[in-house]
Each structure stands twice: as C-alpha cells, then as structure tokens.
PDB file of N, CA and C in Angstrom:
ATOM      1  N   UNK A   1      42.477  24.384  48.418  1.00  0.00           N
ATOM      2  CA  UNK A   1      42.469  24.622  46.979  1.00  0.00           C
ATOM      3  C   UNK A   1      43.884  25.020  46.574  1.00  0.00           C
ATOM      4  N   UNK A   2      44.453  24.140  45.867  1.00  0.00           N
ATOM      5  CA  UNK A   2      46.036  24.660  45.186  1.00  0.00           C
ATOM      6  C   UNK A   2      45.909  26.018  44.108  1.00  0.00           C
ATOM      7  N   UNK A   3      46.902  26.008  44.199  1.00  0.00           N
ATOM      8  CA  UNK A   3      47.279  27.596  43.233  1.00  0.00           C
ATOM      9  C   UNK A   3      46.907  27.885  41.803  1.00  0.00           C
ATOM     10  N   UNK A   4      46.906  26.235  41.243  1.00  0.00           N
ATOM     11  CA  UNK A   4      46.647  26.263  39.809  1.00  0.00           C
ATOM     12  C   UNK A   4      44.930  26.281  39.807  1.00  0.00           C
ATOM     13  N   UNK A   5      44.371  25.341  40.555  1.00  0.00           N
ATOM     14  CA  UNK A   5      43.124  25.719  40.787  1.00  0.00           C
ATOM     15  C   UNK A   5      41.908  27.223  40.759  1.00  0.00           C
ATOM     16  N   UNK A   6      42.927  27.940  41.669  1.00  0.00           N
ATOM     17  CA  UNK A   6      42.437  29.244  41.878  1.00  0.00           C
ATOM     18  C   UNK A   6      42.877  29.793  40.238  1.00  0.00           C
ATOM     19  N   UNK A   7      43.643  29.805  39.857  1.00  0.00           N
ATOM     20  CA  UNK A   7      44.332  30.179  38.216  1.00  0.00           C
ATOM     21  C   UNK A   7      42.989  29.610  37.258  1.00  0.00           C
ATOM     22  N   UNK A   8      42.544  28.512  37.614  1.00  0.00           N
ATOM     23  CA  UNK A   8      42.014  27.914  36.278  1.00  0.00           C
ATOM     24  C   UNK A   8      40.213  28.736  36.770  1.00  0.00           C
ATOM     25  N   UNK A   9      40.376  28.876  37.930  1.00  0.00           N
ATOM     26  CA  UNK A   9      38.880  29.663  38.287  1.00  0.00           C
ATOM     27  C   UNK A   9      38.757  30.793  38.148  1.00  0.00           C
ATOM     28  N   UNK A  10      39.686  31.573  38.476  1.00  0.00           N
ATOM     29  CA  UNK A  10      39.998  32.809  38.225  1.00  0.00           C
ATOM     30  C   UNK A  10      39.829  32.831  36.590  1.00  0.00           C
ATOM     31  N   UNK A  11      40.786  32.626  35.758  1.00  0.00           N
ATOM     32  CA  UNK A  11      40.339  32.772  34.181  1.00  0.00           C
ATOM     33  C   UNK A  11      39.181  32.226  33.771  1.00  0.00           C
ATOM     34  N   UNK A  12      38.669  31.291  34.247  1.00  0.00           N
ATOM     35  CA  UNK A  12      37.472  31.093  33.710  1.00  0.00           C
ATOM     36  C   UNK A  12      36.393  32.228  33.987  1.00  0.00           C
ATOM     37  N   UNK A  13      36.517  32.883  34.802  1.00  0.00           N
ATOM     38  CA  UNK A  13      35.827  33.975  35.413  1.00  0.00           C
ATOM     39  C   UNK A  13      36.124  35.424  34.704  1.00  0.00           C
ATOM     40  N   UNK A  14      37.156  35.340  34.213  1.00  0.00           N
ATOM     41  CA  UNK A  14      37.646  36.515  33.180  1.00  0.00           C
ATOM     42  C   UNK A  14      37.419  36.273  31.787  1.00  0.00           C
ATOM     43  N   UNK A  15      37.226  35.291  31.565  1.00  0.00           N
ATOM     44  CA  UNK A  15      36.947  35.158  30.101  1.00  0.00           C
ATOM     45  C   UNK A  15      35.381  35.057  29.732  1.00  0.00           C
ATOM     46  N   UNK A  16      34.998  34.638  31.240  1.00  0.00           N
ATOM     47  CA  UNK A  16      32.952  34.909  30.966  1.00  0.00           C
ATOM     48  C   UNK A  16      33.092  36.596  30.401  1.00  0.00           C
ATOM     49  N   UNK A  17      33.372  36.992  31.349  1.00  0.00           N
ATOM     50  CA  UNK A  17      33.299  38.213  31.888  1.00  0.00           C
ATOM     51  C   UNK A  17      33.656  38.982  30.431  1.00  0.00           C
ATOM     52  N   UNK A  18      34.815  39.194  30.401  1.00  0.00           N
ATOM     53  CA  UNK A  18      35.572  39.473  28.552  1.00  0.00           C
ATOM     54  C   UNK A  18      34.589  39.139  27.674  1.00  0.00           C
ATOM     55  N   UNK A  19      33.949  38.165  27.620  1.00  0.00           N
ATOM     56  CA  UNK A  19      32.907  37.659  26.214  1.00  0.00           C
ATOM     57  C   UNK A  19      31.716  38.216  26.107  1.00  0.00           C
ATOM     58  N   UNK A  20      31.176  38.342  27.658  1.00  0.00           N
ATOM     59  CA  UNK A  20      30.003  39.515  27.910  1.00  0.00           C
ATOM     60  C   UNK A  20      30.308  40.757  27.408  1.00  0.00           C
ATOM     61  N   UNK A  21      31.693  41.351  27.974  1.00  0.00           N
ATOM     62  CA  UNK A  21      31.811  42.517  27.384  1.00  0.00           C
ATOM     63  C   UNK A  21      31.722  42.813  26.161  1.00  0.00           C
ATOM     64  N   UNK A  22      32.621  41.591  25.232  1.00  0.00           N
ATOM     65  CA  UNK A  22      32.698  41.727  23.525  1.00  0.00           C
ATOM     66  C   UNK A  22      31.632  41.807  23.485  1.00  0.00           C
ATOM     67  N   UNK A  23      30.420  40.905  23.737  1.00  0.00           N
ATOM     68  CA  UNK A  23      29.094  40.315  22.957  1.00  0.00           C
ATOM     69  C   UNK A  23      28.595  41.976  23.504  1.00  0.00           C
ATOM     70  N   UNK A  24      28.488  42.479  24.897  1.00  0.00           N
ATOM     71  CA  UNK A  24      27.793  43.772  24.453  1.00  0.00           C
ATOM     72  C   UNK A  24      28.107  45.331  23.806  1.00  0.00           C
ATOM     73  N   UNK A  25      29.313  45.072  23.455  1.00  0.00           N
ATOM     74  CA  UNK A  25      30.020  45.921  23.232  1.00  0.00           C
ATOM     75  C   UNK A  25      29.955  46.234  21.225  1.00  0.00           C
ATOM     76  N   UNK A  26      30.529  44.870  20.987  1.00  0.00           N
ATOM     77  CA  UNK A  26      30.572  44.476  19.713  1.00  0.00           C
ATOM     78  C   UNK A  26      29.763  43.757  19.235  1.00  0.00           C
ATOM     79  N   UNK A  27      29.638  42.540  19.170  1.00  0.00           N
ATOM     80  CA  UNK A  27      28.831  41.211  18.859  1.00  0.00           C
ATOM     81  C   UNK A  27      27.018  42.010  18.986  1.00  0.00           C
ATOM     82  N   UNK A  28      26.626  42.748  19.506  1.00  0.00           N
ATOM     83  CA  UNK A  28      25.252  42.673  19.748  1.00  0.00           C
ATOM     84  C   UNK A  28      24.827  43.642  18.721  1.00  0.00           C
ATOM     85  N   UNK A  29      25.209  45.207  18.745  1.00  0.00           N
ATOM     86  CA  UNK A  29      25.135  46.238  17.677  1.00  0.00           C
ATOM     87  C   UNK A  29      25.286  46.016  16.660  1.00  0.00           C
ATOM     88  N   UNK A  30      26.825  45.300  16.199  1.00  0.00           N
ATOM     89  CA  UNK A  30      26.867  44.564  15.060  1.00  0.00           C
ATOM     90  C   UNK A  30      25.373  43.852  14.415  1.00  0.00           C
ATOM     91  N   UNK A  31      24.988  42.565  15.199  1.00  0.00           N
ATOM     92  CA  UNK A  31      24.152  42.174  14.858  1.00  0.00           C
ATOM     93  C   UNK A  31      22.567  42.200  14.297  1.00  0.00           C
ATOM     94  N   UNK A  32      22.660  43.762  15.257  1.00  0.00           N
ATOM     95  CA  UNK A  32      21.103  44.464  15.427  1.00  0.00           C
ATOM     96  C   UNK A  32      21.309  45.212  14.153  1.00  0.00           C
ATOM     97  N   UNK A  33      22.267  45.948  13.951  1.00  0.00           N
ATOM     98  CA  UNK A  33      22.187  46.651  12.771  1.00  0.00           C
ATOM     99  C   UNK A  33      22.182  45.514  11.457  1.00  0.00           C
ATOM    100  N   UNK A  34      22.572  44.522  11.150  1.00  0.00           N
ATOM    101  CA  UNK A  34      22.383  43.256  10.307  1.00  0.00           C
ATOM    102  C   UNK A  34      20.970  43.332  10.197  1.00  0.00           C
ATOM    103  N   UNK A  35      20.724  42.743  11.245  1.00  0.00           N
ATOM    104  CA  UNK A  35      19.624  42.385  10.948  1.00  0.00           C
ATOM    105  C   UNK A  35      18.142  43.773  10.331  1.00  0.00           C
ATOM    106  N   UNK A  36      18.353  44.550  10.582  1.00  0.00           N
ATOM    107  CA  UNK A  36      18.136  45.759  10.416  1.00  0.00           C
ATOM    108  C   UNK A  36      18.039  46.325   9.204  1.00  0.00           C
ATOM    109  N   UNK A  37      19.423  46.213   8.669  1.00  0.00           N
ATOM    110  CA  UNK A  37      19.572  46.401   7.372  1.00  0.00           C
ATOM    111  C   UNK A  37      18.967  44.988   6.127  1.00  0.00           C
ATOM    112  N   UNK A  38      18.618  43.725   6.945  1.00  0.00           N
ATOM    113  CA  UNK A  38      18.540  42.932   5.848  1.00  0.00           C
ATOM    114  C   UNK A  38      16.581  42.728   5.595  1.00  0.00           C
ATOM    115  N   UNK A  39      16.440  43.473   6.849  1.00  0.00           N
ATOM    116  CA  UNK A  39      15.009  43.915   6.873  1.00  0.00           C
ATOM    117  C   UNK A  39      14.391  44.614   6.040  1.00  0.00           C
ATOM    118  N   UNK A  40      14.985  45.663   5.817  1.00  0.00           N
ATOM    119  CA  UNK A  40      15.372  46.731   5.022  1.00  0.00           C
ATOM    120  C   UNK A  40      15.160  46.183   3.949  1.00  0.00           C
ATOM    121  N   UNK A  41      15.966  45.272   3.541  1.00  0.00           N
ATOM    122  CA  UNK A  41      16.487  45.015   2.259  1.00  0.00           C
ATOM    123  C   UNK A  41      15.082  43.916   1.482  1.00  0.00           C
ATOM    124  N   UNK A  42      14.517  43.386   2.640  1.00  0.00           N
ATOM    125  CA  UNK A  42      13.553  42.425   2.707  1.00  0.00           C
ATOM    126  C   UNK A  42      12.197  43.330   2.432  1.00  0.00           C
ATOM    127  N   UNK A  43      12.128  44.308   3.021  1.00  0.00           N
ATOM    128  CA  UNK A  43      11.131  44.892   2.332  1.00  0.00           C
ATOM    129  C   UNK A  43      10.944  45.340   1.412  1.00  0.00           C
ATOM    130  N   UNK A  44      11.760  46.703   1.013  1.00  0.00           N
ATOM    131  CA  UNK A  44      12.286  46.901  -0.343  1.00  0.00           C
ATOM    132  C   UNK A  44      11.714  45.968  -1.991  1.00  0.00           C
ATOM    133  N   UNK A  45      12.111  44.565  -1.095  1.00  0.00           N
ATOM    134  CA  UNK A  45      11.872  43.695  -2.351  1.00  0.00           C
ATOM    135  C   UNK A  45      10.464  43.475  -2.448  1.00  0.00           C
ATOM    136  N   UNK A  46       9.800  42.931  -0.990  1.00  0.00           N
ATOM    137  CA  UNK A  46       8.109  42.822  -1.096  1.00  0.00           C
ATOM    138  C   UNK A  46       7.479  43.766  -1.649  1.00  0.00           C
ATOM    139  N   UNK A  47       7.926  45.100  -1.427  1.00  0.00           N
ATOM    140  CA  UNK A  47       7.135  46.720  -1.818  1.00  0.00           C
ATOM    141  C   UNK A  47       7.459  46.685  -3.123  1.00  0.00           C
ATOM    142  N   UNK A  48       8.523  46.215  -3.810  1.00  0.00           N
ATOM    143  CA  UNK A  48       8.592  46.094  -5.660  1.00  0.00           C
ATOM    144  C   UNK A  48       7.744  45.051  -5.957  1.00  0.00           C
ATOM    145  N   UNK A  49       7.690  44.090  -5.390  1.00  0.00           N
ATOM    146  CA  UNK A  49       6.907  43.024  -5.678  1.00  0.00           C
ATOM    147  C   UNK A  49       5.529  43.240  -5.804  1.00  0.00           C
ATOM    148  N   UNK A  50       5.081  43.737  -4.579  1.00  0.00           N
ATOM    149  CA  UNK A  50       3.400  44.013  -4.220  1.00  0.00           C
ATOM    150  C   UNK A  50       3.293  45.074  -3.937  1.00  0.00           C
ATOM    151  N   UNK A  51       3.730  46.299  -4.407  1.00  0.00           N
ATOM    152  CA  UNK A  51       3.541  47.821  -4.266  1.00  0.00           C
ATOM    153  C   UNK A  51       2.052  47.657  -4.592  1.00  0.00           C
ATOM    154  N   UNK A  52       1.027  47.422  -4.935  1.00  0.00           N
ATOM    155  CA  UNK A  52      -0.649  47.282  -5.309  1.00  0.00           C
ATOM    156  C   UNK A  52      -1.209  47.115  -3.817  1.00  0.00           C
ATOM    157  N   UNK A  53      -0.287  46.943  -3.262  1.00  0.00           N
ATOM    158  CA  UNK A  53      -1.409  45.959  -1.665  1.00  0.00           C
ATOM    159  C   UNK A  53      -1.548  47.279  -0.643  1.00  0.00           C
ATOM    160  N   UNK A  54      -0.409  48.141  -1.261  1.00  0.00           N
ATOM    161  CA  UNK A  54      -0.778  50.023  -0.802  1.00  0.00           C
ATOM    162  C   UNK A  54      -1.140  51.206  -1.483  1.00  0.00           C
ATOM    163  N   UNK A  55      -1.997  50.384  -2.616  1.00  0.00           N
ATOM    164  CA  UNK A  55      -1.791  51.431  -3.491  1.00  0.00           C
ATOM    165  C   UNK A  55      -1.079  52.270  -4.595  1.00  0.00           C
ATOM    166  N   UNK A  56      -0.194  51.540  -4.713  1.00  0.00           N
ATOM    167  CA  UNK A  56       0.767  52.744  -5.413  1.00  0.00           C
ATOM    168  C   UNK A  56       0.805  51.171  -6.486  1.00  0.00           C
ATOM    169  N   UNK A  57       0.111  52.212  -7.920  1.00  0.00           N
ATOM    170  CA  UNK A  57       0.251  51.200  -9.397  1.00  0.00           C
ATOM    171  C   UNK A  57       1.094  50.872  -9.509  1.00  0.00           C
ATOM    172  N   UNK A  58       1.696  49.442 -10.054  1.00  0.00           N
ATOM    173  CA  UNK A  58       3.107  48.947 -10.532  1.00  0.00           C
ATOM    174  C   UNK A  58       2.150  48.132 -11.035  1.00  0.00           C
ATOM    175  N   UNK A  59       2.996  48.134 -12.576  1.00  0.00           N
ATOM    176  CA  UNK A  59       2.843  46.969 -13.892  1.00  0.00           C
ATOM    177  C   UNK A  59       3.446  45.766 -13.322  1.00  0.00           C
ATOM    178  N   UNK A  60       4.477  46.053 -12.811  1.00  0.00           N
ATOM    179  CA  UNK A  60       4.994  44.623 -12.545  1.00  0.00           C
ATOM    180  C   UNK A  60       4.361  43.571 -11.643  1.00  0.00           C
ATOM    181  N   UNK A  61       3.376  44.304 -10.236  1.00  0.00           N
ATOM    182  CA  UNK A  61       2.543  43.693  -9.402  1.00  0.00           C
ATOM    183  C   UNK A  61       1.931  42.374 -10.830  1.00  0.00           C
ATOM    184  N   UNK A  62       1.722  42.532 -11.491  1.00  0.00           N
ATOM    185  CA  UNK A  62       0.795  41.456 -12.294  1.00  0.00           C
ATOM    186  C   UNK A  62       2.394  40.006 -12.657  1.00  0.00           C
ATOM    187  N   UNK A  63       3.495  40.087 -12.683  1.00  0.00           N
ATOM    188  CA  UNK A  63       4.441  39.779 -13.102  1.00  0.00           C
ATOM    189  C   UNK A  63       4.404  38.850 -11.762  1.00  0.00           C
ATOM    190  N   UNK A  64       4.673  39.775 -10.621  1.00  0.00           N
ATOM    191  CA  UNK A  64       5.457  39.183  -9.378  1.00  0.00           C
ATOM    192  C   UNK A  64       3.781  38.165  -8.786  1.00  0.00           C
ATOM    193  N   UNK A  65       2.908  38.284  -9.462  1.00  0.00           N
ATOM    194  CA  UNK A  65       1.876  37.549  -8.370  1.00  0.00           C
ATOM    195  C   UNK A  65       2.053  36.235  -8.143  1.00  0.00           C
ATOM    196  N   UNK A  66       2.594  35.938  -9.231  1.00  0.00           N
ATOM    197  CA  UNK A  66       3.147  34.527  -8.994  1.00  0.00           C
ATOM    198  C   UNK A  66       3.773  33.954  -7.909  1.00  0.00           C
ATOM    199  N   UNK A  67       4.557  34.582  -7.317  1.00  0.00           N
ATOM    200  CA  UNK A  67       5.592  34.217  -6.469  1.00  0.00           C
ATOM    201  C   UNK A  67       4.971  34.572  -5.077  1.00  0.00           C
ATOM    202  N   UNK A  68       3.381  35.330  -4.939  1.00  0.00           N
ATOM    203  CA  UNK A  68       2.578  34.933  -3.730  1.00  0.00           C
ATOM    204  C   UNK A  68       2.631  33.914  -3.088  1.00  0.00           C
ATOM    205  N   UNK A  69       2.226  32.720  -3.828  1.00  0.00           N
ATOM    206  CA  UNK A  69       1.988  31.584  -2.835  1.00  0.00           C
ATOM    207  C   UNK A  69       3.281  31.165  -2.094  1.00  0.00           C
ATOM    208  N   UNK A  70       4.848  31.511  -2.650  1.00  0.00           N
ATOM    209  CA  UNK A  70       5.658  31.463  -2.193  1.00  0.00           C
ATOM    210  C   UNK A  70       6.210  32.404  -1.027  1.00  0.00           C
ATOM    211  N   UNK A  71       5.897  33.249  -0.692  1.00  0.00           N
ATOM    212  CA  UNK A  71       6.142  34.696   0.008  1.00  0.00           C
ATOM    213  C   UNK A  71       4.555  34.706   0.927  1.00  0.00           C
ATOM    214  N   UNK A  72       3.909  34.047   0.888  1.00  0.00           N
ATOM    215  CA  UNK A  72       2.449  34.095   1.574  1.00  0.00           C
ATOM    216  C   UNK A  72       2.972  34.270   3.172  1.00  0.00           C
ATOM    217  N   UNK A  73       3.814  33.139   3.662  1.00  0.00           N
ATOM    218  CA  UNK A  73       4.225  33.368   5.246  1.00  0.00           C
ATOM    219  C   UNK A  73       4.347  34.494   5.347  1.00  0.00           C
ATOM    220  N   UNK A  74       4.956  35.172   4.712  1.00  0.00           N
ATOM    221  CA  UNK A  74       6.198  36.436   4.952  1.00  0.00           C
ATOM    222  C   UNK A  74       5.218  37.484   4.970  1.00  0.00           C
ATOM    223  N   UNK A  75       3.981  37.832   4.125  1.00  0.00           N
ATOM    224  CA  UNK A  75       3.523  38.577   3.202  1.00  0.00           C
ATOM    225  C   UNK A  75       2.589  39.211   4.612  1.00  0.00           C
ATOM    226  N   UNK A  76       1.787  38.762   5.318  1.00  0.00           N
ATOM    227  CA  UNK A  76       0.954  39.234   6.343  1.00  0.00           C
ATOM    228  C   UNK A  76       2.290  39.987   7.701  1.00  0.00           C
ATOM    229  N   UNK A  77       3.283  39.399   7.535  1.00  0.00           N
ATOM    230  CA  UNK A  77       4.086  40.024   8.672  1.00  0.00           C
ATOM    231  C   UNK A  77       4.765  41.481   8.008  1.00  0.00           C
ATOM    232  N   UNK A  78       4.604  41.135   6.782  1.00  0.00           N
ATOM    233  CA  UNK A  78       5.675  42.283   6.365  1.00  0.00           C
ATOM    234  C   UNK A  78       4.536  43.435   5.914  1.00  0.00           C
ATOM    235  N   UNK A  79       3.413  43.107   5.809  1.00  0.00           N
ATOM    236  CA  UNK A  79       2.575  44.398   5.625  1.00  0.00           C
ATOM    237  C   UNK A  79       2.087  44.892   6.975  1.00  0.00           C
ATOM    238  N   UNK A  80       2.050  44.135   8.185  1.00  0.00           N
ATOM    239  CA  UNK A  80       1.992  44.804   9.571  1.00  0.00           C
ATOM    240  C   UNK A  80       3.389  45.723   9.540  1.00  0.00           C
ATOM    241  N   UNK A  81       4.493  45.286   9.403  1.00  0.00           N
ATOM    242  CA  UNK A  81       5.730  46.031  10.244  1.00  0.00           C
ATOM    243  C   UNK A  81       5.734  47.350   9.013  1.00  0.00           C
ATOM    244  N   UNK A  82       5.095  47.228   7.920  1.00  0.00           N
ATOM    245  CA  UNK A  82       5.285  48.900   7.028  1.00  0.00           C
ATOM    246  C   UNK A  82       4.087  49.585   7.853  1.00  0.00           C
ATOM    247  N   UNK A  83       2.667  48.821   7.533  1.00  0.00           N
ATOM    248  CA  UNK A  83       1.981  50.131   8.746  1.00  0.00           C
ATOM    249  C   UNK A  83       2.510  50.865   9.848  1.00  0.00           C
ATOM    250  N   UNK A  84       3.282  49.709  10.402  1.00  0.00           N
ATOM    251  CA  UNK A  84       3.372  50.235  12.025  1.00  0.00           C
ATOM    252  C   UNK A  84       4.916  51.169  12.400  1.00  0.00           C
ATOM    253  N   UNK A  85       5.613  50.614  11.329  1.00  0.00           N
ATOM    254  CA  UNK A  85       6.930  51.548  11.250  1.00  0.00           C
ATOM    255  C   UNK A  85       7.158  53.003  10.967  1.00  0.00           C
ATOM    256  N   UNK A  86       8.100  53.608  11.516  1.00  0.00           N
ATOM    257  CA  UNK A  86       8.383  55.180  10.888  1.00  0.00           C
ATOM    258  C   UNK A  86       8.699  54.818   9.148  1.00  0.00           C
ATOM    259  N   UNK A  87       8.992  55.913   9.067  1.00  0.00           N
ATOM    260  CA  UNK A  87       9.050  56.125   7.437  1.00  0.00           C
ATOM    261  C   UNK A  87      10.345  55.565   7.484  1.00  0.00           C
ATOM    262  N   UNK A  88      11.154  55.356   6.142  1.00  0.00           N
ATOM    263  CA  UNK A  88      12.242  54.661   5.775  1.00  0.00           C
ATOM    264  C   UNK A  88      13.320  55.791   6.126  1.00  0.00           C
ATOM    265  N   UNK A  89      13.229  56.944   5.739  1.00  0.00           N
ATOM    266  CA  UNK A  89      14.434  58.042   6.200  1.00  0.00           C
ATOM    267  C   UNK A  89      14.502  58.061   7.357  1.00  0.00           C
ATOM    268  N   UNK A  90      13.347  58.195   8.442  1.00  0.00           N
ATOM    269  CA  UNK A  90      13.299  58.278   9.791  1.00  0.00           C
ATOM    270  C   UNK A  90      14.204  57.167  10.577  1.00  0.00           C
ATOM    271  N   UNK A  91      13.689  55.852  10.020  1.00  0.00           N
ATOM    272  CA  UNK A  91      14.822  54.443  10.092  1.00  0.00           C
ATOM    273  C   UNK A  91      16.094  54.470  10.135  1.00  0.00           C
ATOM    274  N   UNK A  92      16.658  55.008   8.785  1.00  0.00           N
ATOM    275  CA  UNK A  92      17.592  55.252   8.123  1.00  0.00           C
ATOM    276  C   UNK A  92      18.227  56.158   8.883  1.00  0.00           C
ATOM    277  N   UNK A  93      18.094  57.315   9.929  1.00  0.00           N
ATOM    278  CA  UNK A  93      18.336  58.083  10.160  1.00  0.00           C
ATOM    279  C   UNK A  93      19.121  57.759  11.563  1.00  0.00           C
ATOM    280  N   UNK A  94      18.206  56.577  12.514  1.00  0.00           N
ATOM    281  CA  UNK A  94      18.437  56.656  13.587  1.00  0.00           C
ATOM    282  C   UNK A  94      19.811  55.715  13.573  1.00  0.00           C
ATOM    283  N   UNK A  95      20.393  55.105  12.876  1.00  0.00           N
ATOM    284  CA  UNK A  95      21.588  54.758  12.803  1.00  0.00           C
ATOM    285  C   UNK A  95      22.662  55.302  12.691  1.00  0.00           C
ATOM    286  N   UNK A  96      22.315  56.885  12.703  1.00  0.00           N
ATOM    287  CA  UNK A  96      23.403  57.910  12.994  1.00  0.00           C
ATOM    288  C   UNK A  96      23.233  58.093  14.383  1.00  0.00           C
ATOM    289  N   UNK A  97      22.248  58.106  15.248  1.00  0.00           N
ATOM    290  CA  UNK A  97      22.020  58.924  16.032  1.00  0.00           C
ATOM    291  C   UNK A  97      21.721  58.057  17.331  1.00  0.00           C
ATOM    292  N   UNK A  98      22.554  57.976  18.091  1.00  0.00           N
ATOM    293  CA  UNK A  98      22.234  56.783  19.318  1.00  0.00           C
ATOM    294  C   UNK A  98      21.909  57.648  20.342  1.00  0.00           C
TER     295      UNK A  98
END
C-alpha cells in the first residue's frame, strides 16, 4: 500500500469520525429541540382550534370546525400526545435542565 493510499484512508476515517462527532454533538440537539419546539407550536394551534375536545369553552371551536376534515390525520395523534404529556411548563422547563 503506497503512502498516498494510507493518507486517503486515514482521512477518510477522520472525517467519518469528525461528522459523528458534529452530528452528536451539534446536529442532533439542535434538531431535537426543533423539532420540539415546532411541536409545541403545533399544538398550541390544535388547542386554539379545538380547545372543546377538552373541555375548556371557546367560541371560536364553532369557527375552526371547518378545517377538521383537513387536520383529521393530525387530530387523533395530537389529542393522545396532550393526555400523555407533562404539562407545558414542565416541557418548557426541561430545556434548561439536562
């Protein structure tokens, strides 16, 4: 095996290696918190939308029903993950606290 060989194996082997590190270092937290926050943000909107489907009166529930049949996929997943989740401060919270 010539010299440049071992060079081109060798870096290829450092740059896996380097990208693993970024991706767990940076690239992954980054992402988790994204997604996290757009969850967030995703519910937020269903709970203005269909605040009625827990109880809590909103005039507007009669406004937004419309846009059920559009939000129907979404609508059975996103009322499991509010049952089953901590409260929103509790959420909110653990992003200080690793």
């Amino acid at each position: 095996m010539a010299l440049a060989d071992r060079i081109a194996t060798y870096r290829e082997i450092i740059e896996e290696w380097l990208h693993g590190l970024y991706h767990g270092m940076i690239e992954g937290p980054a992402f988790e918190l994204i997604e996290k926050e757009a969850e967030d943000t995703d519910d937020v909107f269903m709970l203005a939308c269909f605040a009625d489907a827990f109880g809590i009166p909103s005039p507007v529930s009669y406004y937004t029903a419309e846009l059920l049949p559009y939000l129907a996929e979404e609508f059975q997943g996103w009322e499991r993950r509010l049952w089953d989740r901590d409260t929103l401060i509790e959420r909110k919270g653990q992003q200080y606290h690793f």
